[in-house]
C-alpha atoms as a PDB file:
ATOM      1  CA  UNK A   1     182.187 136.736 115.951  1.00  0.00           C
ATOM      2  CA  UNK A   2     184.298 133.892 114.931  1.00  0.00           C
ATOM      3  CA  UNK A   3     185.362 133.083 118.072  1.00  0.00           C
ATOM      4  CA  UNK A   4     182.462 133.043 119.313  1.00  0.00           C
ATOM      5  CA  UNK A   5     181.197 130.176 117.111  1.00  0.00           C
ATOM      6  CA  UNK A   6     184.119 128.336 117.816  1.00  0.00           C
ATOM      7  CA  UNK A   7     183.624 128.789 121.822  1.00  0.00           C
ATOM      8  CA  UNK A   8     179.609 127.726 120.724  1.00  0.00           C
ATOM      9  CA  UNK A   9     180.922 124.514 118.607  1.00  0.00           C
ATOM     10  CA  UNK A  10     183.815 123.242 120.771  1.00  0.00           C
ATOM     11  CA  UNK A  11     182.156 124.097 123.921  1.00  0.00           C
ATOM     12  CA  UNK A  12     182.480 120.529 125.382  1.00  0.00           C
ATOM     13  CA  UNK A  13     185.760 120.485 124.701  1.00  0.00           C
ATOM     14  CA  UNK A  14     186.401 123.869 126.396  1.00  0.00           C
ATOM     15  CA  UNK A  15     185.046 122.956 129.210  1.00  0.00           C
ATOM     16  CA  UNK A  16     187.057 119.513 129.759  1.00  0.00           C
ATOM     17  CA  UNK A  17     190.336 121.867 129.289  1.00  0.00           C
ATOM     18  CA  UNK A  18     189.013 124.280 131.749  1.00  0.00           C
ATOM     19  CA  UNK A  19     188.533 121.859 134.491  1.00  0.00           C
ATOM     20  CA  UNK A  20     191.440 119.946 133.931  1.00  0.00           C
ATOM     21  CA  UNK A  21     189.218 117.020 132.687  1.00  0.00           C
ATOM     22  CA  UNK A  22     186.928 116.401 135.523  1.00  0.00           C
ATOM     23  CA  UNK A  23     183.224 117.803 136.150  1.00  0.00           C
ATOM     24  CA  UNK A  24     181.754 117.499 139.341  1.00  0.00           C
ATOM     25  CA  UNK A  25     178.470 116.232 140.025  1.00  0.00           C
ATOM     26  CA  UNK A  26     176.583 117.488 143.199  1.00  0.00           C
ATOM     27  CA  UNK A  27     173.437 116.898 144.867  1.00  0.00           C
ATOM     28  CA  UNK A  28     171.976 119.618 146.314  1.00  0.00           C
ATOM     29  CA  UNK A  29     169.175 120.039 149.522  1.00  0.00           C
ATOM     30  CA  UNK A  30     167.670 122.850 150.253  1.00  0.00           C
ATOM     31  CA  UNK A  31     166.293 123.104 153.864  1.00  0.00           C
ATOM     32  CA  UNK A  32     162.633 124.298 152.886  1.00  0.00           C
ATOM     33  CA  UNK A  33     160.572 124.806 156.011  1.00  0.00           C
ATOM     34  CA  UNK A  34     158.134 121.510 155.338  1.00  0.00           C
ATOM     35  CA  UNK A  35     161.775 119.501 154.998  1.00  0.00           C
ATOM     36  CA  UNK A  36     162.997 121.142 158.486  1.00  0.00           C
ATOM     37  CA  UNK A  37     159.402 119.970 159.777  1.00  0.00           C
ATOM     38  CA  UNK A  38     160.223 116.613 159.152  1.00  0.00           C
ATOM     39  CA  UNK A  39     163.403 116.373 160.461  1.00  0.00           C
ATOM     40  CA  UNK A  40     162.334 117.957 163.323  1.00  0.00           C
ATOM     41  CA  UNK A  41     160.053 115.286 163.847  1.00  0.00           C
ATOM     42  CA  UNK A  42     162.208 112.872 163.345  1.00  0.00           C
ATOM     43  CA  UNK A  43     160.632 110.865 159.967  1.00  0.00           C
ATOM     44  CA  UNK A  44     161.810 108.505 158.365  1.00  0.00           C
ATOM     45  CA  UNK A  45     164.129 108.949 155.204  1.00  0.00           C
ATOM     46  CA  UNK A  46     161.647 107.677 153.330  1.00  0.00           C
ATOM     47  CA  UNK A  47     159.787 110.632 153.827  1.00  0.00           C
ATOM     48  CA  UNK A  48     162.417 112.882 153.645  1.00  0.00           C
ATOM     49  CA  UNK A  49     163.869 112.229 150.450  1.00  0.00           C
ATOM     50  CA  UNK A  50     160.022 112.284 149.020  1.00  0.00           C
ATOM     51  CA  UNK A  51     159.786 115.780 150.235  1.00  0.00           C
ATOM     52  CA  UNK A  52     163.278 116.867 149.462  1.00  0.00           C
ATOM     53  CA  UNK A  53     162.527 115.206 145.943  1.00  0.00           C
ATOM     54  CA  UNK A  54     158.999 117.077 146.085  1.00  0.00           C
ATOM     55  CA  UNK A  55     160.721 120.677 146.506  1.00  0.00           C
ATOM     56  CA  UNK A  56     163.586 120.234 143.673  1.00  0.00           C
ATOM     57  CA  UNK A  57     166.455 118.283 144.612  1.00  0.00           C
ATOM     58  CA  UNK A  58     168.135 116.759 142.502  1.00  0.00           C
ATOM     59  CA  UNK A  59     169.950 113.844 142.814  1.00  0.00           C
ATOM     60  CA  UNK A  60     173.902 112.727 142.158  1.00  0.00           C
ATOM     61  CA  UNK A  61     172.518 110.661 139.131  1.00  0.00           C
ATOM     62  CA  UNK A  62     170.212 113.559 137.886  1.00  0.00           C
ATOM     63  CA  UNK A  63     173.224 115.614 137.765  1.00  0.00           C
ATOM     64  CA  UNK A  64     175.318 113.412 136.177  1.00  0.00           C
ATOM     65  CA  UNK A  65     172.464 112.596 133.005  1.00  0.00           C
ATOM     66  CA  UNK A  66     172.240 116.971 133.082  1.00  0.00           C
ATOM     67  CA  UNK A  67     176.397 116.804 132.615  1.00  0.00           C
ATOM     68  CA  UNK A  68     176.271 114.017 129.973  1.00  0.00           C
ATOM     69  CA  UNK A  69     173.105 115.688 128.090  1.00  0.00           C
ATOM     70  CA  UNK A  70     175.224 118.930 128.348  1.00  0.00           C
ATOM     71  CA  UNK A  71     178.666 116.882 126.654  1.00  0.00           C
ATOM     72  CA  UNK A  72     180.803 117.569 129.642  1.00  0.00           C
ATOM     73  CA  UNK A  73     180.969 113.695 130.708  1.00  0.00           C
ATOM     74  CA  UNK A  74     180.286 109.973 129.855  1.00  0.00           C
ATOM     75  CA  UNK A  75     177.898 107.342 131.186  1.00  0.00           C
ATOM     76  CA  UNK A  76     180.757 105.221 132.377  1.00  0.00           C
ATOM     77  CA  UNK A  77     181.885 107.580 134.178  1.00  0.00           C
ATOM     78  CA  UNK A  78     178.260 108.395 135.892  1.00  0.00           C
ATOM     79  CA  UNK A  79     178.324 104.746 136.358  1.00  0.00           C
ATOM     80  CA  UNK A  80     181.983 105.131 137.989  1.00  0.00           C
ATOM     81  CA  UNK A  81     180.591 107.694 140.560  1.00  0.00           C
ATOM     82  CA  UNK A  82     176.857 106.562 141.135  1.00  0.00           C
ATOM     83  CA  UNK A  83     177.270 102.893 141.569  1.00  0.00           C
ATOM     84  CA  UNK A  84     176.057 101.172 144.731  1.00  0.00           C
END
């Protein structure tokens, strides 16, 4: 029981140690069948990324708010990664 509060309280802190410090952020696509429809037909990216938004994807800066809200990382660091 105690430990498991502690794991609960220091979680963020946990997790930094577990990964050595760095958390990856990812962006993830799934190939639905109306995304494969578009590619297939060669659209634009406009479109694509509308759909691809459309059926869940979420994008590198997405993840990177998610891993901030969650304690595991910093905005400077999501500004680090993310910048154009």
């Amino acid at each position: 029981m105690l430990l498991n509060s502690i794991a609960q309280r220091d979680a963020p802190v946990v997790a930094a140690w577990a990964t050595g410090g760095r958390v990856g952020i990812h962006e993830f696509l799934l190939g639905t069948p109306k995304l494969q429809g578009l590619i297939y037909r060669n659209a634009g990216i406009e479109a694509i990324y509308e759909q691809a938004i459309a059926d869940g994807m979420r994008t590198l800066k997405q993840d990177g708010i998610a891993k901030i809200f969650a304690g595991l990382s910093d905005y400077s660091q999501l500004l680090n990664v993310t910048a154009e």
